[in-house]
N, C-alpha and C. Protein backbone atom coordinates (compact mmCIF):
# COMPACT_ATOMS: atom_id res chain seq x y z
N UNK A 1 1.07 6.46 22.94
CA UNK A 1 -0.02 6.31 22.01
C UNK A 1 -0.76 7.65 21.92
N UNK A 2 -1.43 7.93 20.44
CA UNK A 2 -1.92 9.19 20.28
C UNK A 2 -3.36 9.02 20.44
N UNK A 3 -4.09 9.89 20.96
CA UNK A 3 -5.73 9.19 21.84
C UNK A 3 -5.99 10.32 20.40
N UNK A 4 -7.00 9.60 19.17
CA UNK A 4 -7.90 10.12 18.66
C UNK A 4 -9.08 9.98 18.69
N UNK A 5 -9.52 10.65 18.05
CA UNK A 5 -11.39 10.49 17.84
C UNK A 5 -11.79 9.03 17.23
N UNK A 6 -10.65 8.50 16.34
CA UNK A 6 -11.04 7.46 15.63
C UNK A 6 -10.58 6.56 16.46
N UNK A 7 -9.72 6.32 17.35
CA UNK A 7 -9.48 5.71 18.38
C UNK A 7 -10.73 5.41 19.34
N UNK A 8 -11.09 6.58 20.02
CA UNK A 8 -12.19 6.60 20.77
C UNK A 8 -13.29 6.07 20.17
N UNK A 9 -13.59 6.45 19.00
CA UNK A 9 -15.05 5.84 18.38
C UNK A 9 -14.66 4.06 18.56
N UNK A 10 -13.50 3.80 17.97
CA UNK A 10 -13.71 1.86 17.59
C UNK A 10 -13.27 1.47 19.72
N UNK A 11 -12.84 2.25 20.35
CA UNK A 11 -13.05 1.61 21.56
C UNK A 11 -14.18 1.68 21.96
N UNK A 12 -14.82 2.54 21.84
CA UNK A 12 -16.85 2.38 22.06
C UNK A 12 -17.55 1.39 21.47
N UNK A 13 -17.08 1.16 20.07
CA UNK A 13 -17.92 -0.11 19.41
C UNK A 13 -17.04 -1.42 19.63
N UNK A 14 -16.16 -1.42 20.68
CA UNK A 14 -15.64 -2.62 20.80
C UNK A 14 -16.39 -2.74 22.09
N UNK A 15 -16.76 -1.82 23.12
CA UNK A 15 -17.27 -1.98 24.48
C UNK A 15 -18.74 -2.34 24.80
N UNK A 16 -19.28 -1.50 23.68
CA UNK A 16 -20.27 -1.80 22.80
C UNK A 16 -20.88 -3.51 22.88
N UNK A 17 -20.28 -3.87 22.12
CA UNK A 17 -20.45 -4.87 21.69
C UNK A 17 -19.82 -5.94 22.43
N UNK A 18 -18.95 -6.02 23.14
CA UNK A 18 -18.36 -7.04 24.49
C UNK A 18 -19.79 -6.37 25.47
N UNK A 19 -20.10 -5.32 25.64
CA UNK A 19 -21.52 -5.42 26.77
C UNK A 19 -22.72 -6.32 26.33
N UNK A 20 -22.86 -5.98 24.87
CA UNK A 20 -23.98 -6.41 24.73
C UNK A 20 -24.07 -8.35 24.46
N UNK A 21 -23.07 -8.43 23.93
CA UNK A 21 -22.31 -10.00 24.49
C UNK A 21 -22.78 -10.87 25.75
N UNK A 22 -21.89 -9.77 26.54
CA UNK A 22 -22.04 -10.47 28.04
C UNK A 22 -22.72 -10.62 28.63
N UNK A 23 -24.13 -9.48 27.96
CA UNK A 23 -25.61 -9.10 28.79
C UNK A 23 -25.94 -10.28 28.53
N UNK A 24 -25.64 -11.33 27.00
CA UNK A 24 -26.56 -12.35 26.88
C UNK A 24 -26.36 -13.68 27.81
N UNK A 25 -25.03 -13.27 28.42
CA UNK A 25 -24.60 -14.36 29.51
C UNK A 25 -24.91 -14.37 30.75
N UNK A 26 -24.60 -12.88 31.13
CA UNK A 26 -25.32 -12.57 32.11
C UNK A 26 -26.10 -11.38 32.13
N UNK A 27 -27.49 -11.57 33.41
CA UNK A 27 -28.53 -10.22 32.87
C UNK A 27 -28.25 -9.21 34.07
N UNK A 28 -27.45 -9.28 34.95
CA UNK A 28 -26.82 -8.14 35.65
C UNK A 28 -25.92 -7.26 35.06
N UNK A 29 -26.57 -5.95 34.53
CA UNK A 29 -25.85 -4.41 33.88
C UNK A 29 -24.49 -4.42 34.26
N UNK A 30 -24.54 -4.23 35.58
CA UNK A 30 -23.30 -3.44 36.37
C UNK A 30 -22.10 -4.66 36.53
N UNK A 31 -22.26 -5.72 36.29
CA UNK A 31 -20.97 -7.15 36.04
C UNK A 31 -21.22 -7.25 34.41
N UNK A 32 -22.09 -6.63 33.39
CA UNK A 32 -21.36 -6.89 32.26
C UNK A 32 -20.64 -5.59 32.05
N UNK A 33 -21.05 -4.36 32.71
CA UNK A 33 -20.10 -3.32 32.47
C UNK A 33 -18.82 -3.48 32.71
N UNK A 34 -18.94 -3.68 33.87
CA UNK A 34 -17.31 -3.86 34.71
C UNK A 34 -16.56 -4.73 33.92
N UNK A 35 -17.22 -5.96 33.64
CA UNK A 35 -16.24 -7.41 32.67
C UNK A 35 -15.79 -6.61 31.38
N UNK A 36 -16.82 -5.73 30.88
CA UNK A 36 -16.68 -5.67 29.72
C UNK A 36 -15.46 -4.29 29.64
N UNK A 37 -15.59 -3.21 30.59
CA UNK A 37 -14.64 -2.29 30.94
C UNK A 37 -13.12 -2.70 30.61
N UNK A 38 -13.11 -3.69 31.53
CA UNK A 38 -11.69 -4.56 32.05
C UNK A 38 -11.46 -5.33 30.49
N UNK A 39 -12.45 -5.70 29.80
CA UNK A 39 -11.91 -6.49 28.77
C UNK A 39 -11.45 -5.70 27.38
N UNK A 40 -12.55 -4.73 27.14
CA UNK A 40 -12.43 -3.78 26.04
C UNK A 40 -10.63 -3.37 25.99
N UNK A 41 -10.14 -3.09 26.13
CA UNK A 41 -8.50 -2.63 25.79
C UNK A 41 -7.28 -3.73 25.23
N UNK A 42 -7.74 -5.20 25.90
CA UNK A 42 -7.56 -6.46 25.70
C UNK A 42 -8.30 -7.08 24.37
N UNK A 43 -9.29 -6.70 24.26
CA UNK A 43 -9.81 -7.24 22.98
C UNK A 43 -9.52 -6.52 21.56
N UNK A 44 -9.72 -5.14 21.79
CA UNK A 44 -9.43 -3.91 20.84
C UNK A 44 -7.62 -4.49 20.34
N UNK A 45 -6.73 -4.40 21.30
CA UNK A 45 -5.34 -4.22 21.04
C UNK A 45 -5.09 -6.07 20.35
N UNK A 46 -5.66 -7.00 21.03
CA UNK A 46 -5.17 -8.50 20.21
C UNK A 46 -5.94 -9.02 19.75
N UNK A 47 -7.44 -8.48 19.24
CA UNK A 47 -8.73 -9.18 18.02
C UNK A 47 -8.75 -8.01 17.23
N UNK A 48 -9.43 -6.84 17.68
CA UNK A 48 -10.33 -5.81 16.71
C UNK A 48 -8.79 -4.91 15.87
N UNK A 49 -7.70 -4.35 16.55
CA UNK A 49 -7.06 -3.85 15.67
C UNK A 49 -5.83 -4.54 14.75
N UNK A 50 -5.63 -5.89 15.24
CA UNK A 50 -5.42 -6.74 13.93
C UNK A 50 -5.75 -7.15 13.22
N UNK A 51 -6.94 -7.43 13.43
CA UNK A 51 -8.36 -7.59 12.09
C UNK A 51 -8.19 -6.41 11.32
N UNK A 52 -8.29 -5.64 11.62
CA UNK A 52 -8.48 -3.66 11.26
C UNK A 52 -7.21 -3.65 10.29
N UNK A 53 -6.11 -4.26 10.12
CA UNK A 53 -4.89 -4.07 9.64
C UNK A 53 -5.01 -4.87 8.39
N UNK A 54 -5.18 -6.38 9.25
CA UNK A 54 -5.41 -7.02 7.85
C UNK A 54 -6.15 -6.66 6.86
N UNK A 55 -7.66 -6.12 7.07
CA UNK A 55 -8.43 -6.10 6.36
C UNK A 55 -8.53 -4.29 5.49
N UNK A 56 -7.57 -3.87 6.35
CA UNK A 56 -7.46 -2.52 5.02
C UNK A 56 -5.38 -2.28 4.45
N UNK A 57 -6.10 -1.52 3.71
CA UNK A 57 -4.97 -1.50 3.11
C UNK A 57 -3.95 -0.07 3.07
N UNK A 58 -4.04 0.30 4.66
CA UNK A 58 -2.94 1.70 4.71
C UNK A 58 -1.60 1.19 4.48
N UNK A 59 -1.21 2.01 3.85
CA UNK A 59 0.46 2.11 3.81
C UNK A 59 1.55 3.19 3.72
N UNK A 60 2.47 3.15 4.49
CA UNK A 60 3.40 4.76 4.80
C UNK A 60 3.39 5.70 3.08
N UNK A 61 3.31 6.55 3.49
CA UNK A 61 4.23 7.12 1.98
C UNK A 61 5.30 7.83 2.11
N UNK A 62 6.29 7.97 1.25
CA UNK A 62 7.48 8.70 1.40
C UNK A 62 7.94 9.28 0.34
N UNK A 63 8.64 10.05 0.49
CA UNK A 63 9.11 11.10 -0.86
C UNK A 63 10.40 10.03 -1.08
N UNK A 64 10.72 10.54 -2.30
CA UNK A 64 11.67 9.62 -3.78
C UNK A 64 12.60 9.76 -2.96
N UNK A 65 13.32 9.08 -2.83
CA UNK A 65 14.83 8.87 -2.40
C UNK A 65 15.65 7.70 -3.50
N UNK A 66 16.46 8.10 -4.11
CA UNK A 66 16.52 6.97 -5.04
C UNK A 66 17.85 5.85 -4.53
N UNK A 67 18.77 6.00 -3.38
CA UNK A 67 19.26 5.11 -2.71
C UNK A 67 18.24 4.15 -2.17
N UNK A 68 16.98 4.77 -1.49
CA UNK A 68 15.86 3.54 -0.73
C UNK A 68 15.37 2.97 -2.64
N UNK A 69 14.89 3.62 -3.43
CA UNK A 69 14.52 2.68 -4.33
C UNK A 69 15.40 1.91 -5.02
N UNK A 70 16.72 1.70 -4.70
CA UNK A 70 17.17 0.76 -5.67
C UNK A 70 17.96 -0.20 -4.68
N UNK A 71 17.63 0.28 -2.97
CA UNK A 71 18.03 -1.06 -2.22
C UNK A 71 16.57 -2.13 -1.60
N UNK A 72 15.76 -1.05 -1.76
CA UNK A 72 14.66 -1.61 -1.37
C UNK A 72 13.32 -2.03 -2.65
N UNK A 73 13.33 -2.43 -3.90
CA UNK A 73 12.65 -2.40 -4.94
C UNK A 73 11.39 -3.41 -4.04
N UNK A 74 10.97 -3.71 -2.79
CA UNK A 74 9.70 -4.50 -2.57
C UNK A 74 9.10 -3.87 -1.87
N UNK A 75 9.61 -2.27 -1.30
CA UNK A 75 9.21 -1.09 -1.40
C UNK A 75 9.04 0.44 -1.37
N UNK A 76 8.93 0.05 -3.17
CA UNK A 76 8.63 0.94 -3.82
C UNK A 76 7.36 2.03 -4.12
N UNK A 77 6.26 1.20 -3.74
CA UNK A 77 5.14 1.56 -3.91
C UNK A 77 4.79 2.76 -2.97
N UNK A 78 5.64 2.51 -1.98
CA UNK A 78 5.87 3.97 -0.52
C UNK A 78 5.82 5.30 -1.05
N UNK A 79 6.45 4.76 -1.78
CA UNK A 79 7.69 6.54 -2.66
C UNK A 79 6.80 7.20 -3.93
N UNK A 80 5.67 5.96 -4.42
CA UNK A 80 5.46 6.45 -6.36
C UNK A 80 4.34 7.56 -6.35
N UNK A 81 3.65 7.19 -4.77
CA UNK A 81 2.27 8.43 -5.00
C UNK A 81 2.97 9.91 -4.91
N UNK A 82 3.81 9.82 -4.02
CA UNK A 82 4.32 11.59 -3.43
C UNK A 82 5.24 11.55 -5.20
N UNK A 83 6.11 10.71 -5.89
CA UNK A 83 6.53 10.90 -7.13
C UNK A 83 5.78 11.37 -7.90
N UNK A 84 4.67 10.77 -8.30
CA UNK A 84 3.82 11.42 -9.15
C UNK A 84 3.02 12.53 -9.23
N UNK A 85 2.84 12.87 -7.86
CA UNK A 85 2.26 14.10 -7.64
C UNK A 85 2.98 15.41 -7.69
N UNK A 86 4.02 14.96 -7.64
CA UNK A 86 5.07 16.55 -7.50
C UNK A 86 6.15 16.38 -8.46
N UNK A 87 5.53 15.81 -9.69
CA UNK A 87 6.33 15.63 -11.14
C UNK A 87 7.72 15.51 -11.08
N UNK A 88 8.21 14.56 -9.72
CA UNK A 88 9.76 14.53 -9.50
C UNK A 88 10.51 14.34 -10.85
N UNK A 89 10.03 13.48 -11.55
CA UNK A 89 10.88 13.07 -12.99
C UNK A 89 10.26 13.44 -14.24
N UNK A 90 9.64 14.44 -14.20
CA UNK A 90 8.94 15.01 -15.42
C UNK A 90 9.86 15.91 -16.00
N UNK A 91 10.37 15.86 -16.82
CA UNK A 91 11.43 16.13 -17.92
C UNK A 91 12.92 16.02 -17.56
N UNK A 92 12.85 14.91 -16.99
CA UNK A 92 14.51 14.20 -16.60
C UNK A 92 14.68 13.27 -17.55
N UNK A 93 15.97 13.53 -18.04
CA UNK A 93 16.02 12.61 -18.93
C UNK A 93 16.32 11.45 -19.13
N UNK A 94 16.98 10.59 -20.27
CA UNK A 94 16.61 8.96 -19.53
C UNK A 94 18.08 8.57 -18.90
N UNK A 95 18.96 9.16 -19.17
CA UNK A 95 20.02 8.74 -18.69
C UNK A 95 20.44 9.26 -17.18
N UNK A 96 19.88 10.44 -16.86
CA UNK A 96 18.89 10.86 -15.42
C UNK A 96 17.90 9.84 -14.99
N UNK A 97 17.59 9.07 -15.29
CA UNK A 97 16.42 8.32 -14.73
C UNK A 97 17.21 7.29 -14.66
N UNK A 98 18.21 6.61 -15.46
CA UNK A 98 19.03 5.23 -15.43
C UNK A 98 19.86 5.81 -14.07
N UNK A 99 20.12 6.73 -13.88
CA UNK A 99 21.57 6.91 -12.45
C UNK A 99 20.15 6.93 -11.11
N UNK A 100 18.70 7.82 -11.61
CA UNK A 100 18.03 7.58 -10.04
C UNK A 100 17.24 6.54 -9.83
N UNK A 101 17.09 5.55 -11.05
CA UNK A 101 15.85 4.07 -10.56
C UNK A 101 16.79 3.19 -11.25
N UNK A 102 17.72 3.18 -11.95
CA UNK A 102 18.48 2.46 -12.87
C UNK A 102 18.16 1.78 -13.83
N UNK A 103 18.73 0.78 -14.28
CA UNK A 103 18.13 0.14 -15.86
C UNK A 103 16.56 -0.11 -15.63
N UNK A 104 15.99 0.23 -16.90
CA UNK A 104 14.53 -0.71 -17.25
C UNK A 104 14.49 -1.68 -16.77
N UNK A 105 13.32 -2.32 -16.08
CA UNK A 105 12.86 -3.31 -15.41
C UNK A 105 12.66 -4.56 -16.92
N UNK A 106 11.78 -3.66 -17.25
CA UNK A 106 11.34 -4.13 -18.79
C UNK A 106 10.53 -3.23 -19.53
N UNK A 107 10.63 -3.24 -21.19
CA UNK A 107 10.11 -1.83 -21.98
C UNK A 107 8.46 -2.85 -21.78
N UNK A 108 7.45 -1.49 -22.76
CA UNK A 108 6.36 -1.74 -22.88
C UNK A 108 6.52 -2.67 -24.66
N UNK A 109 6.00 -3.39 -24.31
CA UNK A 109 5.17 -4.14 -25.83
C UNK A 109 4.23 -2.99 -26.80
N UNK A 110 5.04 -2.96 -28.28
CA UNK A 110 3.91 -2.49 -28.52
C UNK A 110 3.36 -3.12 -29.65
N UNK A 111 2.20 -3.33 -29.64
CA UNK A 111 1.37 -3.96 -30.83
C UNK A 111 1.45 -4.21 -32.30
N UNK A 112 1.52 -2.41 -32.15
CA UNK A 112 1.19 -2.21 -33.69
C UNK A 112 3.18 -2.28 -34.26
N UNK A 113 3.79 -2.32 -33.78
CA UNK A 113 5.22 -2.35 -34.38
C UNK A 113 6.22 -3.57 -34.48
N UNK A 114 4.73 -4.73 -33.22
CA UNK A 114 5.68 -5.82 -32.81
C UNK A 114 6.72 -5.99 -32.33
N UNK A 115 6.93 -4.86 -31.49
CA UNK A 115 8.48 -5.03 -30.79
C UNK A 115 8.24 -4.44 -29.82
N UNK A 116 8.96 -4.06 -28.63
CA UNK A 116 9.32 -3.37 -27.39
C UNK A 116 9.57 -2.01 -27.78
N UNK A 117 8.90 -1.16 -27.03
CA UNK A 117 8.88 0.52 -27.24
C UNK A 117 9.91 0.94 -26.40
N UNK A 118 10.86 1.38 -26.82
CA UNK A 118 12.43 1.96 -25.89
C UNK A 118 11.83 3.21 -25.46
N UNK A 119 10.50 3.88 -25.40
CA UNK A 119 10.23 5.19 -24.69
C UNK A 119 9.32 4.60 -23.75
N UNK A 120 9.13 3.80 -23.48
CA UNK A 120 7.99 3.12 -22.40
C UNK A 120 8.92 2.18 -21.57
N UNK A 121 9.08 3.14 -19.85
CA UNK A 121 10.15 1.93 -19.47
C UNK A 121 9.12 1.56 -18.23
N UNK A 122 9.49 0.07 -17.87
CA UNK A 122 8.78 -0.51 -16.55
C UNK A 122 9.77 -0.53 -15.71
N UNK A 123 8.95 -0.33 -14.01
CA UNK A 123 9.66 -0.60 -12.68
C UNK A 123 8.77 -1.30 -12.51
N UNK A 124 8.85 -2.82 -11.75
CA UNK A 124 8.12 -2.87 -10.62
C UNK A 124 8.03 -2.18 -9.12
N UNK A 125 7.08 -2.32 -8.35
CA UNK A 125 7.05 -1.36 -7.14
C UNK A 125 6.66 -1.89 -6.08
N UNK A 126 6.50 -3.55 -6.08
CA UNK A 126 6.34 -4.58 -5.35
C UNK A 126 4.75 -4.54 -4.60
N UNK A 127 4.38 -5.81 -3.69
CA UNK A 127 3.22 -5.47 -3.62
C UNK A 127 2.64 -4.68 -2.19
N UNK A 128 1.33 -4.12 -2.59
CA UNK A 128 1.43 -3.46 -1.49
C UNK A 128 0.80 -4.43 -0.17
N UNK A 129 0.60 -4.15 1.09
CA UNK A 129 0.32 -5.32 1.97
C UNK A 129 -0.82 -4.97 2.07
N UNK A 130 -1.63 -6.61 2.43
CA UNK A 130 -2.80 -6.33 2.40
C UNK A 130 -3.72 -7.72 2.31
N UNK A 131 -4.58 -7.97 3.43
CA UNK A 131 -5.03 -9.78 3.09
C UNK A 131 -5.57 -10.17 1.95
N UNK A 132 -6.18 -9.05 1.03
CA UNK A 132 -7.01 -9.32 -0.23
C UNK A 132 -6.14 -9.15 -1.42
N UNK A 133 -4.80 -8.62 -1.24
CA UNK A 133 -4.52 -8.19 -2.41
C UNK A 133 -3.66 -8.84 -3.70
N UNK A 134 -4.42 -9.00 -4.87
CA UNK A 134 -3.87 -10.14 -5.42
C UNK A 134 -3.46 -9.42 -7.18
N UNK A 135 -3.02 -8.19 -6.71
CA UNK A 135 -2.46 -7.19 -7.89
C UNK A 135 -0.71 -6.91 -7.15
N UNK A 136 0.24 -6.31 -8.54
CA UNK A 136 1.72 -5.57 -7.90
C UNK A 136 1.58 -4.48 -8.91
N UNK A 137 2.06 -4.20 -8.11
CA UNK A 137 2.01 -2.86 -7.88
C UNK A 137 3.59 -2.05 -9.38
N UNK A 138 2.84 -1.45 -10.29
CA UNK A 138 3.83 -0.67 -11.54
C UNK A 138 3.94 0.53 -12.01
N UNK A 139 5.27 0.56 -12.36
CA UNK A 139 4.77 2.53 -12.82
C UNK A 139 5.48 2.08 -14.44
N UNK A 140 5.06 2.98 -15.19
CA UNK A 140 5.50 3.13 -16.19
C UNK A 140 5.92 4.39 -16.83
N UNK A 141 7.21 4.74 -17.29
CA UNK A 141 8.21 5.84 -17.32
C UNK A 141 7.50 6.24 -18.79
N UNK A 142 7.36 7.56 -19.09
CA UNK A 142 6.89 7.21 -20.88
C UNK A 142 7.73 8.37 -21.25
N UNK A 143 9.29 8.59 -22.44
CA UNK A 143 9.62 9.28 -22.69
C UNK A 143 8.90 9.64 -24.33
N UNK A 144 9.49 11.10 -24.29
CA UNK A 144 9.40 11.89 -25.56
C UNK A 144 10.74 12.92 -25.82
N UNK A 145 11.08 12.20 -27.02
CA UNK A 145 12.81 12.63 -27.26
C UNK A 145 13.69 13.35 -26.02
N UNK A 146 13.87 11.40 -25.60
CA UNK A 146 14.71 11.48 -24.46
C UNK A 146 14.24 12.22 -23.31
N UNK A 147 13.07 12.96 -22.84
CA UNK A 147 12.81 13.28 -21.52
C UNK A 147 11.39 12.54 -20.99
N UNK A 148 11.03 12.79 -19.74
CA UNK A 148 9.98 11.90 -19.44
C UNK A 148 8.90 13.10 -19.57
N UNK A 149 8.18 12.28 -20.09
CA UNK A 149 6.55 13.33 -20.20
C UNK A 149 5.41 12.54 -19.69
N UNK A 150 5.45 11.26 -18.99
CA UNK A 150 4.43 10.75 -18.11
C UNK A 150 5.26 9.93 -17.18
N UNK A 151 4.70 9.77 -15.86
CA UNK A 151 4.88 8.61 -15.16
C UNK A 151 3.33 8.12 -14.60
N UNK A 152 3.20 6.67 -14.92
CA UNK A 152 1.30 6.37 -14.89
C UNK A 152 2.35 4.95 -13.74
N UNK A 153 1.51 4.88 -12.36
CA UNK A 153 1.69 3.72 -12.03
C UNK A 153 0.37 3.02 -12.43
N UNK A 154 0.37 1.74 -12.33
CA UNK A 154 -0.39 0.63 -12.47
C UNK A 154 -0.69 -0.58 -11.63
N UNK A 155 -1.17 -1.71 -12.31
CA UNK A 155 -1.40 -2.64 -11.03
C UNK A 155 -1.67 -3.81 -12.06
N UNK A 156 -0.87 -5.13 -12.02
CA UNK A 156 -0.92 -6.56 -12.87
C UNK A 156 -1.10 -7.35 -11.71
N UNK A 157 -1.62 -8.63 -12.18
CA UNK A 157 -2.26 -9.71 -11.62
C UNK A 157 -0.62 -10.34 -11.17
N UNK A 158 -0.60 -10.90 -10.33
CA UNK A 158 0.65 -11.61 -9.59
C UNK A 158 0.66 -12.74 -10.36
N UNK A 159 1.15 -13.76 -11.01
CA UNK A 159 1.63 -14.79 -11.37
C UNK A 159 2.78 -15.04 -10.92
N UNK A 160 2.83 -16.46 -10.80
CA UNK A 160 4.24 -17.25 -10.38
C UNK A 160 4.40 -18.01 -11.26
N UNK A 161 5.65 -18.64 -11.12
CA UNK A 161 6.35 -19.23 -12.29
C UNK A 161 5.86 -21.13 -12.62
N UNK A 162 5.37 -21.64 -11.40
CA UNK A 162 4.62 -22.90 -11.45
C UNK A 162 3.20 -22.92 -12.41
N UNK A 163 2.56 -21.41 -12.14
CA UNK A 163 1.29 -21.51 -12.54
C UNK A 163 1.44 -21.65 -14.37
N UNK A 164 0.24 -22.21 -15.00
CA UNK A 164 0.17 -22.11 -16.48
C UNK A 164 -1.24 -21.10 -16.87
C-alpha cells in the first residue's frame, strides 16, 4: 500500500471521530485512545473506504486500444477522455473508424431533414460505476466529407425496455 497524505488525512478523521465516539461511552482519554487506535485501520479499510468508493465516482483511464474497445464495449468510457484529448481520430476517415470502433452503434436523428444523419455516428461507452449514477455514458463521431472533425462524448438517461 502507498502511504499518502490523503491517506493519512481520512485515517485522522476516522480516529478522530471513533475517539470522540468512545469518549461518549467512556470518559477515560487513554482507553478511548487505545480502543480507538486498535479500531481505526478496521473501520477505515471495511466502513469508511467502501463508503468512499461508492459514493464517488473515480474511474481508471486508458489510452484507445481498439482490440479492448470492441471486446470490451461496457468499458469504454476508460479509453474516450485520453481519445478526445489527443485528437486520436481527428481526421481518420470513416472507413478508418469502421476497422478501429467498427459499425455505427446508431446515426444521429436529424430534425430538420427527418431522417438519420450518415455523418453523425453513435458508440455507446457503457456506464460509468457509481451508486448515484443514473446517465450512460456516449460519444458521438461527427464527419465532414468522409473524415472526422469532432468527437463530443455525452451522457443519456438509462432506460430499459419494461419501462414506458
Amino acid at each position: 500500500m502507498i502511504i499518502t497524505p490523503l491517506l493519512i488525512i481520512f485515517l485522522l478523521i476516522v480516529f478522530v471521530l471513533l475517539f470522540l465516539f468512545l469518549n461518549t461511552v467512556d470518559k477515560r482519554k487513554w482507553l478511548s485512545g487505545l480502543i480507538s487506535l486498535a479500531l481505526t485501520p478496521i473501520v477505515f479499510f471495511f466502513m469508511f473506504y467502501p463508503f468512499l468508493n461508492i459514493i464517488s465516482s473515480y474511474h481508471y483511464q486508458k489510452y484507445f486500444d481498439s482490440d479492448a474497445w470492441t471486446e470490451s464495449p461496457s468499458l469504454r468510457y476508460e479509453m474516450i477522455d485520453s481519445t478526445v484529448e489527443s485528437d486520436t481520430l481527428i481526421a481518420v476517415t470513416k472507413e478508418q473508424i469502421t476497422s478501429l470502433l467498427g459499425k455505427e452503434e446508431w446515426l444521429t436523428w436529424d430534425d430538420a431533414r427527418k431522417a438519420h444523419d450518415t455523418n453523425k455516428w453513435n458508440y455507446g461507452l457503457g456506464i460509468e460505476p457509481g451508486a448515484f449514477t443514473d446517465k450512460r455514458e456516449c460519444v458521438e463521431i461527427t464527419f465532414k466529407d468522409d473524415k472526422v472533425i469532432a468527437v463530443r462524448p455525452y451522457q443519456k438517461e438509462i432506460t430499459f425496455d419494461n419501462e414506458k
